[in-house]
PDB file of N, CA and C in Angstrom:
ATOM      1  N   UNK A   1     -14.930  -8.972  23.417  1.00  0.00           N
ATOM      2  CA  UNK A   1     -13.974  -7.963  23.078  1.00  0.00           C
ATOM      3  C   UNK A   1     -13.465  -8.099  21.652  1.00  0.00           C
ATOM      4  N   UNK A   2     -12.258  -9.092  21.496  1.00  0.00           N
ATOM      5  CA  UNK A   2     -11.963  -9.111  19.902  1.00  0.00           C
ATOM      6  C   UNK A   2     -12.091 -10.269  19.173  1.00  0.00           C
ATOM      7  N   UNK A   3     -13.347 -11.448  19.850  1.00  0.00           N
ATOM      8  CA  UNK A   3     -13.445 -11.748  18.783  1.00  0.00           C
ATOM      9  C   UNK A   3     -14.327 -11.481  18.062  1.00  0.00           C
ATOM     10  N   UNK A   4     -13.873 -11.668  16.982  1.00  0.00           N
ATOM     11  CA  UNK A   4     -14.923 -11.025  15.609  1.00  0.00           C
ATOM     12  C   UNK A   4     -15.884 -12.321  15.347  1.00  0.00           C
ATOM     13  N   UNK A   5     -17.279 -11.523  14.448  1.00  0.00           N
ATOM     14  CA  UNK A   5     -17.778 -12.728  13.982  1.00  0.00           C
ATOM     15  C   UNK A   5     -18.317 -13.408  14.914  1.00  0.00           C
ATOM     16  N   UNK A   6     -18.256 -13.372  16.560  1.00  0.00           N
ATOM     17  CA  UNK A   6     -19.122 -13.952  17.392  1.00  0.00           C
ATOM     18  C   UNK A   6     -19.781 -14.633  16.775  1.00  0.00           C
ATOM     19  N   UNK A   7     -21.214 -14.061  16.350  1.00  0.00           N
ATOM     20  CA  UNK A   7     -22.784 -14.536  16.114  1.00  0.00           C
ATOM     21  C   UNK A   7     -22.664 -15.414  14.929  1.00  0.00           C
ATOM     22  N   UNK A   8     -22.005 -15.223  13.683  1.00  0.00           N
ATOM     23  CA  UNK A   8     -21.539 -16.008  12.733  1.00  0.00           C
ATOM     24  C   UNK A   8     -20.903 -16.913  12.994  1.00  0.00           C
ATOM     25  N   UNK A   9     -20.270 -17.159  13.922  1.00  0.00           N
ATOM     26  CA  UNK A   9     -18.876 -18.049  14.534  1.00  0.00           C
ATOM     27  C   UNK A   9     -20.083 -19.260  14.987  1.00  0.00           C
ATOM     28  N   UNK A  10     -21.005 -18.582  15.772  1.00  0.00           N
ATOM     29  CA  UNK A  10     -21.807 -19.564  16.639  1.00  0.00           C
ATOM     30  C   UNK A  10     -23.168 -19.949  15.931  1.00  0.00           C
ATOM     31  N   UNK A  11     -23.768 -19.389  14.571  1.00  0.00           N
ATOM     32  CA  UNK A  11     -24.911 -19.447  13.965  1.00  0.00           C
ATOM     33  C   UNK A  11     -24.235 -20.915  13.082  1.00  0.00           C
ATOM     34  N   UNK A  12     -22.956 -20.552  12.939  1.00  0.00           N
ATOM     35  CA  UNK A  12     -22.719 -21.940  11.427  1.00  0.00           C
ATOM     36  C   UNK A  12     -21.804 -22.939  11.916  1.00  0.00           C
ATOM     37  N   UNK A  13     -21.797 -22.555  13.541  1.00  0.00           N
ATOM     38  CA  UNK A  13     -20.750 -23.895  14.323  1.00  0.00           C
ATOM     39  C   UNK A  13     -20.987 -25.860  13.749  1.00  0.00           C
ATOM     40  N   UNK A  14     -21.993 -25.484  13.108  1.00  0.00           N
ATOM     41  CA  UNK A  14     -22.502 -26.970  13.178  1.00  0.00           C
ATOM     42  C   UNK A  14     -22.180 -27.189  11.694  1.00  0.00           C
ATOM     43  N   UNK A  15     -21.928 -26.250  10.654  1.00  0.00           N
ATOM     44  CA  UNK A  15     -21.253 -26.579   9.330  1.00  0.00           C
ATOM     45  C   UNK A  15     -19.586 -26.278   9.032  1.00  0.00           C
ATOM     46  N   UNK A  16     -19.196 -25.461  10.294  1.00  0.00           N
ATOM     47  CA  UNK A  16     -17.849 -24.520   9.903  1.00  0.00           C
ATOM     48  C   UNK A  16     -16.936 -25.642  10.870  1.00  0.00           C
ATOM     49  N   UNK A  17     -15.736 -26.191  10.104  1.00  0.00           N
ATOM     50  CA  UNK A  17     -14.948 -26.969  10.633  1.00  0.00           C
ATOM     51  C   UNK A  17     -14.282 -26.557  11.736  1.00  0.00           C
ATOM     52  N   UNK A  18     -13.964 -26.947  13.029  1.00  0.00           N
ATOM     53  CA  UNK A  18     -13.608 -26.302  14.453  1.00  0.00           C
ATOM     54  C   UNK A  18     -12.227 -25.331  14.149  1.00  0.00           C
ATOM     55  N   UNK A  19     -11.111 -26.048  12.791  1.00  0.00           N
ATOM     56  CA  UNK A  19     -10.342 -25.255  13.344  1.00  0.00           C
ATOM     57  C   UNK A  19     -10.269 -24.108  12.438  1.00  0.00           C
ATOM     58  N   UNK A  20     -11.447 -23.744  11.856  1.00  0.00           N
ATOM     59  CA  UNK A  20     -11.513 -22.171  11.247  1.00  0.00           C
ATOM     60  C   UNK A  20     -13.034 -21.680  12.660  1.00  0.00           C
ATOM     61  N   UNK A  21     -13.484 -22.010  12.899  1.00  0.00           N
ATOM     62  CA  UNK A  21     -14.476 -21.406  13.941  1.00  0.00           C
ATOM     63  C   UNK A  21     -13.607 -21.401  15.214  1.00  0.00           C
ATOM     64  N   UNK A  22     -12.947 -21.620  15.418  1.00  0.00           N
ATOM     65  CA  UNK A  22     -12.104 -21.088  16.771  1.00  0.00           C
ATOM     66  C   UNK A  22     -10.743 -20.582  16.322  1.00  0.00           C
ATOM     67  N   UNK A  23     -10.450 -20.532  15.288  1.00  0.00           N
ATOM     68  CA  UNK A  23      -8.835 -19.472  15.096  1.00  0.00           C
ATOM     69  C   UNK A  23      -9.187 -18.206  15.364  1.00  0.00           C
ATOM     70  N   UNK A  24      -8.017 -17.994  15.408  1.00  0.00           N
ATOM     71  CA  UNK A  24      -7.882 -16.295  15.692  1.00  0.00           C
ATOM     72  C   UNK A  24      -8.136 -15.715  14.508  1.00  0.00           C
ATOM     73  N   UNK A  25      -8.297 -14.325  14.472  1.00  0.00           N
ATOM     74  CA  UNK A  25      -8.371 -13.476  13.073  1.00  0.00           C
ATOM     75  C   UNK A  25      -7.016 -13.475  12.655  1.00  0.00           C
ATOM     76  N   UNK A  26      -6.980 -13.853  11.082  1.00  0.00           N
ATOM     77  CA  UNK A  26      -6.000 -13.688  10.480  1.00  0.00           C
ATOM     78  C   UNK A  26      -5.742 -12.402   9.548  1.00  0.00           C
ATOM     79  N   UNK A  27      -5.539 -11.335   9.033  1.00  0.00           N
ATOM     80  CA  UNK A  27      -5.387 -10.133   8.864  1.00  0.00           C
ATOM     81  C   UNK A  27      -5.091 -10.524   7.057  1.00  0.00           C
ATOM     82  N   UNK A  28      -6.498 -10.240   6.341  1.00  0.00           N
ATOM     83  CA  UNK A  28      -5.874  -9.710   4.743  1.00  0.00           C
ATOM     84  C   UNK A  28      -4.893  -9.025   4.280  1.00  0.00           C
ATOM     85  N   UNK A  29      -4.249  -9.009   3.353  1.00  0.00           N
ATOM     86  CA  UNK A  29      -3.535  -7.827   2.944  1.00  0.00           C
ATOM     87  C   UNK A  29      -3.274  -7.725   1.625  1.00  0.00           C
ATOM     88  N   UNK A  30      -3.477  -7.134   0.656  1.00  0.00           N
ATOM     89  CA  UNK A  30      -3.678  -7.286  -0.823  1.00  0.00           C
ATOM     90  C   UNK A  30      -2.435  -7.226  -0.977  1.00  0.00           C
ATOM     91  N   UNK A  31      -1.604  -7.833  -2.557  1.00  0.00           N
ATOM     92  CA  UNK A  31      -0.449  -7.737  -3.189  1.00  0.00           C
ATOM     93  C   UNK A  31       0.023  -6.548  -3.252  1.00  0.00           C
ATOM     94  N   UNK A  32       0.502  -5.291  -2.186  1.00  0.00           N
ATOM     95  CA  UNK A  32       1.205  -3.564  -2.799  1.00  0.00           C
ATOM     96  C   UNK A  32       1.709  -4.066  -3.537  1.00  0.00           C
ATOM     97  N   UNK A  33       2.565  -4.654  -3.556  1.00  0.00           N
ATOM     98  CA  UNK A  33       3.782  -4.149  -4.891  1.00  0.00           C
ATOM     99  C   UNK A  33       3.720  -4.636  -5.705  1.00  0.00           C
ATOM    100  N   UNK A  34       3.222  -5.363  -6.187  1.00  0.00           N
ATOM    101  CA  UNK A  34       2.672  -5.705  -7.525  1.00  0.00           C
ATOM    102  C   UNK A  34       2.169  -4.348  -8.438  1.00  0.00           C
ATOM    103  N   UNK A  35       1.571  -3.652  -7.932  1.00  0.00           N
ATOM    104  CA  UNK A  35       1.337  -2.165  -8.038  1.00  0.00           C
ATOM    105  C   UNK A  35       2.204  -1.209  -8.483  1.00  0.00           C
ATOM    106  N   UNK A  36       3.355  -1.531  -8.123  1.00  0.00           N
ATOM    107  CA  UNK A  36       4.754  -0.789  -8.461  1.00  0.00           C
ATOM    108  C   UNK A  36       5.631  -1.412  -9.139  1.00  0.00           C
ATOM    109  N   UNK A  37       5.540  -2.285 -10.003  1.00  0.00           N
ATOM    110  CA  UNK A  37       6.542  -2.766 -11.006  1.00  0.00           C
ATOM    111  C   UNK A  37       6.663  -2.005 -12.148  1.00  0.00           C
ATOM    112  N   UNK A  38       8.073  -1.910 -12.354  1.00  0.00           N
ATOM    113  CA  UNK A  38       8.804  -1.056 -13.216  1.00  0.00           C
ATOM    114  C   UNK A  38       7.632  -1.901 -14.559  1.00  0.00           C
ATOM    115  N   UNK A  39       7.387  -2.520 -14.865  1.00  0.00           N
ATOM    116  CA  UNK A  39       7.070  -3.122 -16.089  1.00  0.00           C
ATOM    117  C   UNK A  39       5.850  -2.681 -16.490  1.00  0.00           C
ATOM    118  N   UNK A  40       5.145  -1.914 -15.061  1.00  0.00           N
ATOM    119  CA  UNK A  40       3.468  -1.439 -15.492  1.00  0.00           C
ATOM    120  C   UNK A  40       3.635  -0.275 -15.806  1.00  0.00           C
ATOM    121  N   UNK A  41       3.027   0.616 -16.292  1.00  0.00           N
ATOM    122  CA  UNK A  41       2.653   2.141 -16.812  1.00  0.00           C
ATOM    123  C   UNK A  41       1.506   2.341 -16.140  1.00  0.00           C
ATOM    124  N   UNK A  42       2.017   2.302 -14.480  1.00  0.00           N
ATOM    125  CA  UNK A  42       1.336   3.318 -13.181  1.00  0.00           C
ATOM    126  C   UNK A  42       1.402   4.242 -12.481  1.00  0.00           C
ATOM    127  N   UNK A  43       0.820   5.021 -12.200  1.00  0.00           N
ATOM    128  CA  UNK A  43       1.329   6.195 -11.249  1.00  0.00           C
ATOM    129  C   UNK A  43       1.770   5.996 -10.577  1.00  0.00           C
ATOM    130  N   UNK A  44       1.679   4.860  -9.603  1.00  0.00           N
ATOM    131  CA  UNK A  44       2.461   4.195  -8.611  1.00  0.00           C
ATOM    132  C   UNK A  44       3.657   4.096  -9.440  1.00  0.00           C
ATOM    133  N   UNK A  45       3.695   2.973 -10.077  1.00  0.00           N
ATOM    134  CA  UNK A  45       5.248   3.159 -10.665  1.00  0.00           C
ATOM    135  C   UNK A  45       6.109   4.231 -11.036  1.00  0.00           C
ATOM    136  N   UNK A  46       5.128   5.186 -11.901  1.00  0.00           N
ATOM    137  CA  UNK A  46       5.899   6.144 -12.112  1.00  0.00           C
ATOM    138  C   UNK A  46       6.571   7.188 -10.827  1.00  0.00           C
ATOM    139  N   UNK A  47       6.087   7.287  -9.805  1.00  0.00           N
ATOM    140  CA  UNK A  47       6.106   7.652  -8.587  1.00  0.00           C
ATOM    141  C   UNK A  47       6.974   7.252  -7.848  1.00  0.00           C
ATOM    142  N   UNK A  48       7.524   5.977  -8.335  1.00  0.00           N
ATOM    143  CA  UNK A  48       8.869   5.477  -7.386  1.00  0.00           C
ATOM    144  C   UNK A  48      10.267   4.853  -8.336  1.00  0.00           C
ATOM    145  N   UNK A  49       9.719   5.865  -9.440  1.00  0.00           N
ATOM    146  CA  UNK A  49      10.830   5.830 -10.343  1.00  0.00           C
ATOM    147  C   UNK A  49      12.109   6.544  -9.639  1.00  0.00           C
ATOM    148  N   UNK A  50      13.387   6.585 -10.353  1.00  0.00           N
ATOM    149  CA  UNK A  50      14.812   6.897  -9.668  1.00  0.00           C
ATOM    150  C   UNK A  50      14.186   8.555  -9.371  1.00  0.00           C
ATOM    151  N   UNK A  51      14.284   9.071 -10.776  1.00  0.00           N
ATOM    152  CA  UNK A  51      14.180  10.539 -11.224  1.00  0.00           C
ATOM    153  C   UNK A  51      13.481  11.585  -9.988  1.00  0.00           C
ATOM    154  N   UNK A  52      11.625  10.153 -10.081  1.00  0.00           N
ATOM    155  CA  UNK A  52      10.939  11.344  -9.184  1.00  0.00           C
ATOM    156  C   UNK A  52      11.313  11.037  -7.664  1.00  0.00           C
ATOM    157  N   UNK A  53      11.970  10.148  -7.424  1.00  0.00           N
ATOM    158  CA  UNK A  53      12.121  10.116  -5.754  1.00  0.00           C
ATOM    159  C   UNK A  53      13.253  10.989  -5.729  1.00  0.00           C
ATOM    160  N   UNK A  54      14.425  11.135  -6.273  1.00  0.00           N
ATOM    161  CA  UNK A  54      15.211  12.608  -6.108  1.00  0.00           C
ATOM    162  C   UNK A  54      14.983  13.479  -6.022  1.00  0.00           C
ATOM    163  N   UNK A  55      13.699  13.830  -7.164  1.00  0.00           N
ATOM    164  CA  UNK A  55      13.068  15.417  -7.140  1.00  0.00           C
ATOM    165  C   UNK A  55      12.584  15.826  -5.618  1.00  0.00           C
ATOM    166  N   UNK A  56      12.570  14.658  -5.411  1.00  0.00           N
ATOM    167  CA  UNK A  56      11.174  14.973  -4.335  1.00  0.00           C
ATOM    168  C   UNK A  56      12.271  15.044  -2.698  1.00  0.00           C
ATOM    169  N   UNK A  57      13.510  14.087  -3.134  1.00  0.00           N
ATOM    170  CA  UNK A  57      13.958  14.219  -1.666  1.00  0.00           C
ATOM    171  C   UNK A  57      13.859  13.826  -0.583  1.00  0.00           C
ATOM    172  N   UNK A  58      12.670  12.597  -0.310  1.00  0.00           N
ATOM    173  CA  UNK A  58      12.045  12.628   0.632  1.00  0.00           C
ATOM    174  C   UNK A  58      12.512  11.400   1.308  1.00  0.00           C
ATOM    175  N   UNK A  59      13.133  10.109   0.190  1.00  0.00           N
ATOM    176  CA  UNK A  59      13.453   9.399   0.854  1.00  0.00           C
ATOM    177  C   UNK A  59      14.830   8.870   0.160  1.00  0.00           C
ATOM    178  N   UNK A  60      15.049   7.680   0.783  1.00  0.00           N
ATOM    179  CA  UNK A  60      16.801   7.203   0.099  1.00  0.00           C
ATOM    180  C   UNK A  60      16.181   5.815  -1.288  1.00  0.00           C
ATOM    181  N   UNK A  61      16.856   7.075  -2.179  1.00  0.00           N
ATOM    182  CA  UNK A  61      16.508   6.114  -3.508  1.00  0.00           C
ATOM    183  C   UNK A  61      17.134   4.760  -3.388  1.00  0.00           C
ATOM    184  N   UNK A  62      18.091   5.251  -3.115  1.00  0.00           N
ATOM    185  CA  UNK A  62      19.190   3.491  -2.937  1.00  0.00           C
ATOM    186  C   UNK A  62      18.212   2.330  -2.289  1.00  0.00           C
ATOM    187  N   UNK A  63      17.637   2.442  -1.132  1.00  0.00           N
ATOM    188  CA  UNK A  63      16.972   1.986  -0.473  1.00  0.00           C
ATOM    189  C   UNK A  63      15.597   1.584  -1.146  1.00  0.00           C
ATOM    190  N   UNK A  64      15.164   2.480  -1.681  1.00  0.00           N
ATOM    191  CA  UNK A  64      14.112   2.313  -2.541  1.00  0.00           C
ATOM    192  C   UNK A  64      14.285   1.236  -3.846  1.00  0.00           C
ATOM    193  N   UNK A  65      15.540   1.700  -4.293  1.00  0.00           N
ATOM    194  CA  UNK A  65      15.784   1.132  -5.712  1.00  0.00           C
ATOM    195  C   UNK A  65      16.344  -0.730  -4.964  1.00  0.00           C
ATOM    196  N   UNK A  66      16.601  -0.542  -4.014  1.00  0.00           N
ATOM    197  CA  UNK A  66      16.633  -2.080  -3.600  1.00  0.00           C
ATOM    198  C   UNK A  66      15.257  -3.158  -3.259  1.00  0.00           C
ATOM    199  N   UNK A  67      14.546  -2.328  -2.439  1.00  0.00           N
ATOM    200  CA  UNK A  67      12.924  -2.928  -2.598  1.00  0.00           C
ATOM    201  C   UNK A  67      12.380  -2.958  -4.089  1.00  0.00           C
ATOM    202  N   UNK A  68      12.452  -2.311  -4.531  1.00  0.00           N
ATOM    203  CA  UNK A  68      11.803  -2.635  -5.774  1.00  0.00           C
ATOM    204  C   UNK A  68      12.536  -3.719  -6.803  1.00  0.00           C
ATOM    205  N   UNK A  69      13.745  -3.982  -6.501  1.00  0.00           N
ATOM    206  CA  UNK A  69      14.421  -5.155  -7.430  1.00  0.00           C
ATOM    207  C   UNK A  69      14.613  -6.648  -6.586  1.00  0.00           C
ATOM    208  N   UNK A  70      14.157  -6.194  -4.622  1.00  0.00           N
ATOM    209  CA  UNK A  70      13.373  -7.683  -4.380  1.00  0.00           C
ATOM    210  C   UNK A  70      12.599  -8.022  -4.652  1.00  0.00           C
ATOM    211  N   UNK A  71      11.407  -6.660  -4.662  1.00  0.00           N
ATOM    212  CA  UNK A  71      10.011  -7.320  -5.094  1.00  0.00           C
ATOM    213  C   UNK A  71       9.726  -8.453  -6.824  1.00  0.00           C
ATOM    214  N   UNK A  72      10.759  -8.318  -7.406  1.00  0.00           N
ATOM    215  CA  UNK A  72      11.102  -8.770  -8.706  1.00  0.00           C
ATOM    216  C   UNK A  72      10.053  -9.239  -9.253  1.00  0.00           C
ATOM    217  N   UNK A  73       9.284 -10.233  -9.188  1.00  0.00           N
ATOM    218  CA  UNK A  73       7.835 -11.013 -10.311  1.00  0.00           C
ATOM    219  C   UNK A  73       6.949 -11.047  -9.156  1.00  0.00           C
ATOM    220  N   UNK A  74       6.111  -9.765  -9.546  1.00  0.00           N
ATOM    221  CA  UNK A  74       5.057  -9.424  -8.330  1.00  0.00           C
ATOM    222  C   UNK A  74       4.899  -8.977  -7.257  1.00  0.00           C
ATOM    223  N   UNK A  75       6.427  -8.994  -6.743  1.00  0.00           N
ATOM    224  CA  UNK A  75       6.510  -8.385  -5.453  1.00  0.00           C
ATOM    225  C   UNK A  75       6.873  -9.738  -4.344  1.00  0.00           C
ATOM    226  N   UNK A  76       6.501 -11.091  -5.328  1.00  0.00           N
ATOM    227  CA  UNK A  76       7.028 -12.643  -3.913  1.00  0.00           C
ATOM    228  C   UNK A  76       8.352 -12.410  -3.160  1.00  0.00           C
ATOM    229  N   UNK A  77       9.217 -11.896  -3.701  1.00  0.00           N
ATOM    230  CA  UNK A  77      10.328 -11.611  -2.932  1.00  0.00           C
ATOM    231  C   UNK A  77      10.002 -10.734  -1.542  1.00  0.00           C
ATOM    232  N   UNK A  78       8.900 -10.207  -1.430  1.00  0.00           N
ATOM    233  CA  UNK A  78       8.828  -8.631  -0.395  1.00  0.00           C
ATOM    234  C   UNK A  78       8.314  -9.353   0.874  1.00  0.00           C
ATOM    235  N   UNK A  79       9.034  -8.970   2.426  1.00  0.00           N
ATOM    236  CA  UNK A  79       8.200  -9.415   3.158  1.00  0.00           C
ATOM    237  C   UNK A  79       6.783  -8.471   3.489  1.00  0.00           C
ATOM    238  N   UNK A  80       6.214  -8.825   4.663  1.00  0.00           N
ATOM    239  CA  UNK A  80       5.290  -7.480   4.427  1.00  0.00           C
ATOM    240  C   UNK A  80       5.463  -6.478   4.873  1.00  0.00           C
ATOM    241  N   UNK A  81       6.675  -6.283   6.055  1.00  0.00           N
ATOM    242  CA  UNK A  81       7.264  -4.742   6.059  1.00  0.00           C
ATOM    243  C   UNK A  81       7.684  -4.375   5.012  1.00  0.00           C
ATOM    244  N   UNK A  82       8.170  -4.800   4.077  1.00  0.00           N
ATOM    245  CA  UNK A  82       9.096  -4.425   2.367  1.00  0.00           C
ATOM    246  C   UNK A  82       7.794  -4.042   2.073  1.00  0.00           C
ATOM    247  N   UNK A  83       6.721  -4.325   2.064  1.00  0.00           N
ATOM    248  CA  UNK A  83       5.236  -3.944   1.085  1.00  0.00           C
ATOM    249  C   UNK A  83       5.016  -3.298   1.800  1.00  0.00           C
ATOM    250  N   UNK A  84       4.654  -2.699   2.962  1.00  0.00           N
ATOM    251  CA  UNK A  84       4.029  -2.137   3.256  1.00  0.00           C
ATOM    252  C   UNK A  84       4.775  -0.141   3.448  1.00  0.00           C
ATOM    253  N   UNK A  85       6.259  -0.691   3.541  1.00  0.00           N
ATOM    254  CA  UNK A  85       7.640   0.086   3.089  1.00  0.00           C
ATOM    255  C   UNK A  85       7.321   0.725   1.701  1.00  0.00           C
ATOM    256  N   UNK A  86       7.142   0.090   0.467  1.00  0.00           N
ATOM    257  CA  UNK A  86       7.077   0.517  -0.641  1.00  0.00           C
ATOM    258  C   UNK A  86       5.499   1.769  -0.625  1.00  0.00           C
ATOM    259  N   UNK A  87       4.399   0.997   0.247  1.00  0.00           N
ATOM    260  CA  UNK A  87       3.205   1.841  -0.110  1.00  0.00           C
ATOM    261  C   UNK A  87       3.807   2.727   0.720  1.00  0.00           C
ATOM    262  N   UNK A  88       4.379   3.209   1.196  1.00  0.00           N
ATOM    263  CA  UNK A  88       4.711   4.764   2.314  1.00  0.00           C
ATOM    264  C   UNK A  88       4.723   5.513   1.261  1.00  0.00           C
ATOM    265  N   UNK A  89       6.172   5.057   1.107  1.00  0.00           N
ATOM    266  CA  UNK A  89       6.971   5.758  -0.148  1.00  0.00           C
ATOM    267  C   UNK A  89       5.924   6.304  -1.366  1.00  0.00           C
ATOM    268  N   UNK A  90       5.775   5.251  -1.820  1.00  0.00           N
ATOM    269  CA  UNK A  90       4.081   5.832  -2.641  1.00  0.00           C
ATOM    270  C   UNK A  90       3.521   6.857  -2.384  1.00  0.00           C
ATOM    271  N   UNK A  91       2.778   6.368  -0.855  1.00  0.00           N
ATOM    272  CA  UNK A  91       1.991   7.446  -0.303  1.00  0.00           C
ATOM    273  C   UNK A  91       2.452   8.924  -0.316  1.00  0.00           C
ATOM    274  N   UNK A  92       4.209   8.969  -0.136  1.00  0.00           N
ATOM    275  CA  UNK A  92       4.476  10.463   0.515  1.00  0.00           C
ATOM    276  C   UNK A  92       4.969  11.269  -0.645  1.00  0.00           C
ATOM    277  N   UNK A  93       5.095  10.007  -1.797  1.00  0.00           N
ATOM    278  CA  UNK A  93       5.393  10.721  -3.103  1.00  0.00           C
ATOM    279  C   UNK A  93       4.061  11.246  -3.898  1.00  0.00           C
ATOM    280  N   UNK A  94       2.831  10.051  -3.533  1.00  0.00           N
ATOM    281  CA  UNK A  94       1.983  11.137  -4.184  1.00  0.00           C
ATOM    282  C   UNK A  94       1.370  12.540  -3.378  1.00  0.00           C
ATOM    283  N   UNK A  95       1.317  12.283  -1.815  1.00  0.00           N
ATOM    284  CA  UNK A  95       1.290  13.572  -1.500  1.00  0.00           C
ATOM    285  C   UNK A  95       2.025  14.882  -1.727  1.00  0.00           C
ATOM    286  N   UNK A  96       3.435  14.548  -2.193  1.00  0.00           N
ATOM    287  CA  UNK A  96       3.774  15.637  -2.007  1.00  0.00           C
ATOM    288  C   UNK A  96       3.924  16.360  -3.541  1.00  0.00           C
ATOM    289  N   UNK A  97       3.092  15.431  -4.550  1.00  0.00           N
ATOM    290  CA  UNK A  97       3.076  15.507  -5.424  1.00  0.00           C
ATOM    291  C   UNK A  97       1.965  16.423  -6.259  1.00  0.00           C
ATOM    292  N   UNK A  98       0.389  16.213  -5.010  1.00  0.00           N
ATOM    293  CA  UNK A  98      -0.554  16.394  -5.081  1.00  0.00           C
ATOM    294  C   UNK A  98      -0.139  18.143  -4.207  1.00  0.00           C
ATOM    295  N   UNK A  99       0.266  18.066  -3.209  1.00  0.00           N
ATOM    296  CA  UNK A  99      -0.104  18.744  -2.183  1.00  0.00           C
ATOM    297  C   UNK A  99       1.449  20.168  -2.358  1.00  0.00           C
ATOM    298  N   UNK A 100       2.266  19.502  -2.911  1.00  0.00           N
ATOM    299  CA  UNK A 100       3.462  20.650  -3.220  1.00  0.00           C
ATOM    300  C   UNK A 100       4.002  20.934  -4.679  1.00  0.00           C
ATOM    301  N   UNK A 101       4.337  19.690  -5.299  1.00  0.00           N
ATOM    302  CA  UNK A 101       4.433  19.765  -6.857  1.00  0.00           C
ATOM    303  C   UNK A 101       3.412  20.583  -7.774  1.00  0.00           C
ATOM    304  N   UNK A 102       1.993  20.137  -7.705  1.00  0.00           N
ATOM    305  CA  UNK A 102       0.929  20.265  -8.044  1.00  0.00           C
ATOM    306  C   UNK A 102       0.445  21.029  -7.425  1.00  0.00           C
ATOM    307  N   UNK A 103       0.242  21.592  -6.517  1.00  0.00           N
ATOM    308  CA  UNK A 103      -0.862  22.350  -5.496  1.00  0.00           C
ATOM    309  C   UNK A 103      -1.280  23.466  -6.136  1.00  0.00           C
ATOM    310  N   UNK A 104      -2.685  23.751  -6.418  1.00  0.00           N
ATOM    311  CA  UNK A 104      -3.234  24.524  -6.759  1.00  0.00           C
ATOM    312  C   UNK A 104      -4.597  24.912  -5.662  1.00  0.00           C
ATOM    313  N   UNK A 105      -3.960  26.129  -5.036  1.00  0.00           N
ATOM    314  CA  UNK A 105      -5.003  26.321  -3.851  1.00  0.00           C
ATOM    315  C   UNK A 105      -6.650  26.401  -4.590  1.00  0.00           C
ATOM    316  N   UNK A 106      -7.845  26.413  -3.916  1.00  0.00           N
ATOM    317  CA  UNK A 106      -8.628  26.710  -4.379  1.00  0.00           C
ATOM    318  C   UNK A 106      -9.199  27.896  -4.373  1.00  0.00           C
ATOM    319  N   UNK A 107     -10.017  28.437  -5.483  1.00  0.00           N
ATOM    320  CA  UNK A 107     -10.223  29.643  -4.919  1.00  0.00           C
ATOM    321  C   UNK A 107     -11.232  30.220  -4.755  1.00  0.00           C
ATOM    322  N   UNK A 108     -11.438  31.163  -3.788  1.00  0.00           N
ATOM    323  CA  UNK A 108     -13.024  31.808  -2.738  1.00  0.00           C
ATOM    324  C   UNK A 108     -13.654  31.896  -3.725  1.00  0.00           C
ATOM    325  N   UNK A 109     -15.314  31.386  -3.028  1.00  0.00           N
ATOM    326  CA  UNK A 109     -16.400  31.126  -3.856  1.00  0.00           C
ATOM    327  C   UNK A 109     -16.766  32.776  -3.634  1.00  0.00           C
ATOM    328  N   UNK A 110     -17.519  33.155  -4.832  1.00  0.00           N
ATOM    329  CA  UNK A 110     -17.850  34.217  -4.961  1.00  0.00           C
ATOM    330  C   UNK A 110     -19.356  34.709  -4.362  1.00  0.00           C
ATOM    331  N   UNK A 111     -19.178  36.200  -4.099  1.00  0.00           N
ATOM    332  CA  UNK A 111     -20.961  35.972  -3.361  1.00  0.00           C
ATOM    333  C   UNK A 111     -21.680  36.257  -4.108  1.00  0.00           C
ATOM    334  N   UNK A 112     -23.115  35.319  -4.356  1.00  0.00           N
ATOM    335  CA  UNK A 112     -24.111  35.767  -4.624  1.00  0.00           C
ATOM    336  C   UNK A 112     -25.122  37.165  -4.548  1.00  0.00           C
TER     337      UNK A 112
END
């Protein structure tokens, strides 16, 4: 069922030390917020600046403007709900950025 890696688990049992061939899966998760520091010149950043999260309405800047001054040098301060909190926010700012700010319908292909 879930474990992963079965056949790998059991092809390199005889080089892979027992207690990484029998742990459980441990779940990656790249640095978000590192991504969003005021200090980079990113869309992400720019995106969860004060200005555009007002425009936009969508969420509580206060709240926002507090994750982003835990995340402080890299984001080590953030747990990973705080990171994973910040990419929402991201997310719903660039959608609605893409999809309402920006939206430019497309338009009917013409007939041949």
């Amino acid at each position: 069922g879930l474990n992963e890696k079965y056949i790998l688990k059991k092809a390199f049992a005889d080089l892979l030390p027992s207690a990484i061939g029998q742990r459980p899966k441990q779940p990656y998760r790249a640095p978000i917020a590192a991504c969003f520091l005021r200090e980079r010149d990113s869309l992400a950043s720019r995106l969860l600046q004060s200005d555009a999260l007002r425009e936009t309405g969508l969420t509580d800047v206060a709240a926002v403007e507090k994750l982003l001054q835990k995340a402080g040098d890299g984001g080590a301060g953030l747990s990973e709900r705080d990171d994973m909190a910040l990419a929402t926010v991201a997310s719903l700012q660039l959608l609605h950025r893409q999809f309402v700010a920006d939206f430019r319908p497309a338009t009917p292909r013409q007939a041949v």
